[in-house]
Protein backbone atom coordinates (compact mmCIF):
# COMPACT_ATOMS: atom_id res chain seq x y z
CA UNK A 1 78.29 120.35 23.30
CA UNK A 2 82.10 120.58 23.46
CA UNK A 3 83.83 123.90 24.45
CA UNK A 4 85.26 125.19 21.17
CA UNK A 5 87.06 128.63 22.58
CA UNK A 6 86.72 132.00 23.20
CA UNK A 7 85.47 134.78 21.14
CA UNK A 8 87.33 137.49 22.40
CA UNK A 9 85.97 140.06 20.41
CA UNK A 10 82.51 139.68 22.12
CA UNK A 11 83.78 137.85 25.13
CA UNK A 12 81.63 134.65 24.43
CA UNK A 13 82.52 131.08 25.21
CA UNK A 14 81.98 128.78 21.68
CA UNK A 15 80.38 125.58 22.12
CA UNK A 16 80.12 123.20 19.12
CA UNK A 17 78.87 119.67 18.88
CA UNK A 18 80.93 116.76 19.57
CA UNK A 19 79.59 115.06 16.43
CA UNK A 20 79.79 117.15 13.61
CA UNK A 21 82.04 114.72 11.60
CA UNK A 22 79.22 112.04 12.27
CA UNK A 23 75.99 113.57 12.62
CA UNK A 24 74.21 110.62 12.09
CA UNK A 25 74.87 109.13 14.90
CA UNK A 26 73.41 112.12 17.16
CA UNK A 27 70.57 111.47 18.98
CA UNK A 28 69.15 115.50 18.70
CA UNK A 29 69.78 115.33 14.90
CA UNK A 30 66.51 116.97 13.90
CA UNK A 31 67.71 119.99 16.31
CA UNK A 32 71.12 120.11 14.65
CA UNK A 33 72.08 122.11 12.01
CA UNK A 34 72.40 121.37 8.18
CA UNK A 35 76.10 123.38 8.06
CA UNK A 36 79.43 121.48 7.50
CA UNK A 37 80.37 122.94 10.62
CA UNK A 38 77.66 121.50 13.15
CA UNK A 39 75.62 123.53 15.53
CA UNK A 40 77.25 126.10 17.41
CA UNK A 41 76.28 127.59 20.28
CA UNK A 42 77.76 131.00 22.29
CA UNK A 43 77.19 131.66 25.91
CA UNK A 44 78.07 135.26 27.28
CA UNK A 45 79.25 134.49 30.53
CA UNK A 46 77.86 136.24 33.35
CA UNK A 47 81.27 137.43 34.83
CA UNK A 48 83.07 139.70 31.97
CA UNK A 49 86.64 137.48 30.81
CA UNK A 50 88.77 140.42 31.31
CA UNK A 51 88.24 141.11 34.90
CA UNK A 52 87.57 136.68 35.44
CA UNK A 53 90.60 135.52 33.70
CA UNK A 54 91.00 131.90 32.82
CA UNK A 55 93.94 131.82 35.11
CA UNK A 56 93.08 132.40 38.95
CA UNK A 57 94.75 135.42 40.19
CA UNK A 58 96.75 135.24 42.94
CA UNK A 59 97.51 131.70 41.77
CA UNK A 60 101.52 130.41 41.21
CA UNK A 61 101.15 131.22 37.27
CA UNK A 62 99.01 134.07 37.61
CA UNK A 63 101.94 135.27 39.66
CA UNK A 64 104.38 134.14 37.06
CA UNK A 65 102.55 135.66 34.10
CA UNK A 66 102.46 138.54 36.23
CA UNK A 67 106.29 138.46 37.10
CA UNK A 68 106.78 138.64 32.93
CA UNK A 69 104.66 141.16 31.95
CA UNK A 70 105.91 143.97 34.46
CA UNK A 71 109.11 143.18 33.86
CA UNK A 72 108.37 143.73 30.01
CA UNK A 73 107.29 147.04 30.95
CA UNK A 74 109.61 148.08 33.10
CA UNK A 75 112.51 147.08 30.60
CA UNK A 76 110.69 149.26 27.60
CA UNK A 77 109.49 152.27 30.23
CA UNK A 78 113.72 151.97 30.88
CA UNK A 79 114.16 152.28 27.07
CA UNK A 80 111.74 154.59 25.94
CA UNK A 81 111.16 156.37 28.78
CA UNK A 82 114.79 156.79 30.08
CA UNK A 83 116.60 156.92 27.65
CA UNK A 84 114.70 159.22 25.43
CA UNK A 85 114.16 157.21 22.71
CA UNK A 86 110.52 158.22 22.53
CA UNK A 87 111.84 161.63 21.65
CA UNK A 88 114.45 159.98 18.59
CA UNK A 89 113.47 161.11 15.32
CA UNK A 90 114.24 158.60 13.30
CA UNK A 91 111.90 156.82 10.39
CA UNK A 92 114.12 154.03 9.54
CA UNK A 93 113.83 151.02 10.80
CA UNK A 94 117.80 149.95 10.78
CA UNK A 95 118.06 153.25 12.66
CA UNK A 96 115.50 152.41 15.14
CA UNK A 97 117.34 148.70 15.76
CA UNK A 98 120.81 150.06 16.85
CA UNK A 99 119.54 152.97 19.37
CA UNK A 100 117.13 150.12 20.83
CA UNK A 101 119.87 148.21 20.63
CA UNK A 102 122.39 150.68 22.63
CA UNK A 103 119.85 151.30 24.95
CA UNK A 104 119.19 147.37 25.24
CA UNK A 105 123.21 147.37 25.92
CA UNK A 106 122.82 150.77 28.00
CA UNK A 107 120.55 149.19 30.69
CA UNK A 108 122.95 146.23 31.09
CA UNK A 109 125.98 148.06 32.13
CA UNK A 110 123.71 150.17 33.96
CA UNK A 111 122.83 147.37 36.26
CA UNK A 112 126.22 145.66 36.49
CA UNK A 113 127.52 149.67 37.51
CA UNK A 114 124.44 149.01 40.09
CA UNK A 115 125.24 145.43 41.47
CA UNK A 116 129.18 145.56 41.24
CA UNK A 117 129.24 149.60 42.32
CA UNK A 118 132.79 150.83 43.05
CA UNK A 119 134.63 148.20 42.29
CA UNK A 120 133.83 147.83 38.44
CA UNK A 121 135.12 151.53 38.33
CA UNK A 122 138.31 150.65 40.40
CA UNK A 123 139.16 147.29 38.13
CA UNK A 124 138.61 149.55 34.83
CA UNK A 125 141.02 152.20 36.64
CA UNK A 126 138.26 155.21 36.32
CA UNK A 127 138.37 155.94 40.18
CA UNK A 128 141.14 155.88 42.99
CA UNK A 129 141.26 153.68 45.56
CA UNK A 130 140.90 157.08 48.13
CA UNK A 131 137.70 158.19 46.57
């Protein structure tokens, strides 16, 4: 049997038979099955897939996937969150692009204001030099 996937709605492994384009050739052909498809098989494994991911944790690309996906939520908690658009009542969907947008554009200059500090205020002219 050849692993075919994962089921992830029942968290099963799918195993299916090399030689389902040629089942003659099999040597357990009375134990296969008459479908198109060939025999399939599912194993449940003993460790549940969402707690036993395929990647390792603490791995170099677990860590990377990781990396992504918090950043992901950081940047929408920022947006939604933040920025109140969770509270917006808007039903269009142009609408919905621009203040995601401007808030997209919001928490850019909000980090460049972070990593440049006074001095993006004193090039723009918004602060004295004495301040």
């Amino acid at each position: 049997m050849k692993y075919w996937g994962v089921d992830r709605k029942r968290s099963r492994l799918k195993w299916r038979c090399p030689l389902y384009k040629c089942p003659d050739m099999c040597a357990q052909k009375k134990l296969c099955s008459p479908s198109s498809y060939g025999r399939v098989i599912h194993t449940k494994p003993k460790d549940d897939l969402r707690l036993f991911t395929k990647t390792p944790r603490d791995s170099k690309a677990w860590k990377i996937k990781f990396a992504k996906r918090t950043s992901v939520e950081r940047t929408l908690k920022r947006i939604l969150v933040d920025y109140t658009i969770e509270r917006a009542r808007l039903r269009a969907e142009k609408r919905w692009f621009w203040i995601a947008s401007l808030a997209a554009v919001n928490q850019h200059l909000d980090a460049q204001v972070n990593k440049l500090g006074h001095s993006l205020f004193l090039k723009l002219g918004l602060i004295d030099k004495t301040a």
